[in-house]
Protein backbone atom coordinates (compact mmCIF):
# COMPACT_ATOMS: atom_id res chain seq x y z
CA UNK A 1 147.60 88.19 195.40
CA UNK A 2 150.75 88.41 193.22
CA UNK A 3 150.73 90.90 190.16
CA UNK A 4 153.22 90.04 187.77
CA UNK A 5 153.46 92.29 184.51
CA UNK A 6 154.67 90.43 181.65
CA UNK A 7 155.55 92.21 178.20
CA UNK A 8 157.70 92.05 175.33
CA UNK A 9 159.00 93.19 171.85
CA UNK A 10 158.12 97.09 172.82
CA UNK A 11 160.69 98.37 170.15
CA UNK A 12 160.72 101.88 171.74
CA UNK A 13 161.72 104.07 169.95
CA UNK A 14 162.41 102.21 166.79
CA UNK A 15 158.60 100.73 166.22
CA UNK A 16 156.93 102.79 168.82
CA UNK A 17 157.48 106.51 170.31
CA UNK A 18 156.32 104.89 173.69
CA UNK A 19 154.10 102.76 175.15
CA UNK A 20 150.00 103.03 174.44
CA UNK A 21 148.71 105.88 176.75
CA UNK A 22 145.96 103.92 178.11
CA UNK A 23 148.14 100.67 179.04
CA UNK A 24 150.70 103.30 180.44
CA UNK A 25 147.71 104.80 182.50
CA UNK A 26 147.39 101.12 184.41
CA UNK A 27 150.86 101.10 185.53
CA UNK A 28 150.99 102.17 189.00
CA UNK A 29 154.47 102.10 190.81
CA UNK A 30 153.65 99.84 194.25
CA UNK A 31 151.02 97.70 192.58
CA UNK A 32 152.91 95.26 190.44
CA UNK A 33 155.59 92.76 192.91
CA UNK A 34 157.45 91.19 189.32
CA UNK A 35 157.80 92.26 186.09
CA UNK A 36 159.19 89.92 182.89
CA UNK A 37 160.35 90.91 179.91
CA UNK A 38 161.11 88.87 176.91
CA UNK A 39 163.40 91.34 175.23
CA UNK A 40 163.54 94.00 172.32
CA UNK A 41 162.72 96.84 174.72
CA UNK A 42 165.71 98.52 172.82
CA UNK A 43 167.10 101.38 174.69
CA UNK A 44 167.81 101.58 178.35
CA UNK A 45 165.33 104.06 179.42
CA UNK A 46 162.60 101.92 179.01
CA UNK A 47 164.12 99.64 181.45
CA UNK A 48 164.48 102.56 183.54
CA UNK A 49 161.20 103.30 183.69
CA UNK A 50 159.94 99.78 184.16
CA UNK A 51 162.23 100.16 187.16
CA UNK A 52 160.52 102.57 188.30
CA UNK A 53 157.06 100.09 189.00
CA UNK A 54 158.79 97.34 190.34
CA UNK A 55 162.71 96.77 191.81
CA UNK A 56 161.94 92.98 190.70
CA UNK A 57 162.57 93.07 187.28
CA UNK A 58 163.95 90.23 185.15
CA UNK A 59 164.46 90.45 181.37
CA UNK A 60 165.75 88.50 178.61
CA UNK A 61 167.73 89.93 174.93
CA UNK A 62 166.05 90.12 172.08
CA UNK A 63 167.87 90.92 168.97
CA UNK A 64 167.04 94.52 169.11
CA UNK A 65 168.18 95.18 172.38
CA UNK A 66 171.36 97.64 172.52
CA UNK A 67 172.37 96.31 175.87
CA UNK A 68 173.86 93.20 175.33
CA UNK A 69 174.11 91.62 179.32
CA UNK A 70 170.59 90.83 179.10
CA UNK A 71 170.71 86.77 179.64
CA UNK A 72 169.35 84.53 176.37
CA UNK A 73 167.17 82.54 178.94
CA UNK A 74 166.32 82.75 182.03
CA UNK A 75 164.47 80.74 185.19
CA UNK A 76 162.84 82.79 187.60
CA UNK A 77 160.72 81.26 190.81
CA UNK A 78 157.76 83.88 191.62
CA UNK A 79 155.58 81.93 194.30
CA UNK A 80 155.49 78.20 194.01
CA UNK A 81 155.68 78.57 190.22
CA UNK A 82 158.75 78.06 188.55
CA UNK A 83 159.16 79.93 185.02
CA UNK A 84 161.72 80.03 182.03
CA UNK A 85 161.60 83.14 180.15
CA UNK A 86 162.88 83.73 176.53
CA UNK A 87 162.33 86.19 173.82
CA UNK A 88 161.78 83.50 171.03
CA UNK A 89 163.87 85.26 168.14
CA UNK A 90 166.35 82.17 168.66
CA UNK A 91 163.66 79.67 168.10
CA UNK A 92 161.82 78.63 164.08
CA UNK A 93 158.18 79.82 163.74
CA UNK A 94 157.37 76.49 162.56
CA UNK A 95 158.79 74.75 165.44
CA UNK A 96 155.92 73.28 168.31
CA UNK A 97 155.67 75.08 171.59
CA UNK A 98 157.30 71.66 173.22
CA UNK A 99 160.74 72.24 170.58
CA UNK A 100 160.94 75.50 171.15
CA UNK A 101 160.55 75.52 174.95
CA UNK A 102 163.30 72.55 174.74
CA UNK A 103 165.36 73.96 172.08
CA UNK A 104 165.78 77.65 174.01
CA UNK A 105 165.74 76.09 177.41
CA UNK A 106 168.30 73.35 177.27
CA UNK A 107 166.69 70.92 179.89
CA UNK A 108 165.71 73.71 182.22
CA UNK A 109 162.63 72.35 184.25
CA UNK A 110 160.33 74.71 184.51
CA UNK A 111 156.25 75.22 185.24
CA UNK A 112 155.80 77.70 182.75
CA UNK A 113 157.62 79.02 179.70
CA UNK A 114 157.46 82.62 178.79
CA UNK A 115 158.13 83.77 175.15
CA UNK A 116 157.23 86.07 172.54
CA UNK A 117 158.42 87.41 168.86
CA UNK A 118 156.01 88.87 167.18
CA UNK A 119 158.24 90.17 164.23
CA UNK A 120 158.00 86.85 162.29
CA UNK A 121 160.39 85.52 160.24
């Protein structure tokens, strides 16, 4: 079995001192084989530390993030799946999950499409 650990929009420190104690408590370095991130973890510590639970680590920029050679998109293949991954910010709210996974993609093919932006327009 294949753990992947997929998260976004942590805004540490700006939102959040750090993550929730009891998710943080679940995190076990060894257990997880991917982890995804869909931007606006802010600061590079907190990619540090979600170094520290898994060497595969792929993320994407959100418009919080100070560290600005994170890709827009990206297409990762983990298994037989292949995924594009996007923070969303660059998408409309109103737009359907089909535009926005066409608009932020541009043509990429892809078997699932990772996104998130939960600070709304």
């Amino acid at each position: 079995m294949v753990l992947v650990l997929a998260l976004g929009d942590l805004h540490i420190p700006h939102r959040a001192a750090d993550l929730p104690p009891k998710f943080k408590s679940m995190l076990v370095p060894g257990k997880i084989q991917h982890v995804i991130c869909t931007g606006n973890l802010c600061i590079k510590e907190v990619q540090d530390y979600l170094k520290t639970l898994c060497p595969d680590l792929h993320i994407t920029r959100g418009e919080y993030d100070e560290d600005t050679r994170y890709p827009e998109t990206k297409t990762l293949t983990i298994g037989q799946f292949k995924l594009g991954l996007c923070h969303g910010h660059q998408t409309e709210i109103l737009l359907s999950f089909s535009e926005a996974a066409k608009g932020c993609t541009k043509d990429l093919q892809f078997d699932a499409f990772v996104t998130c932006d939960s600070c709304g327009k």
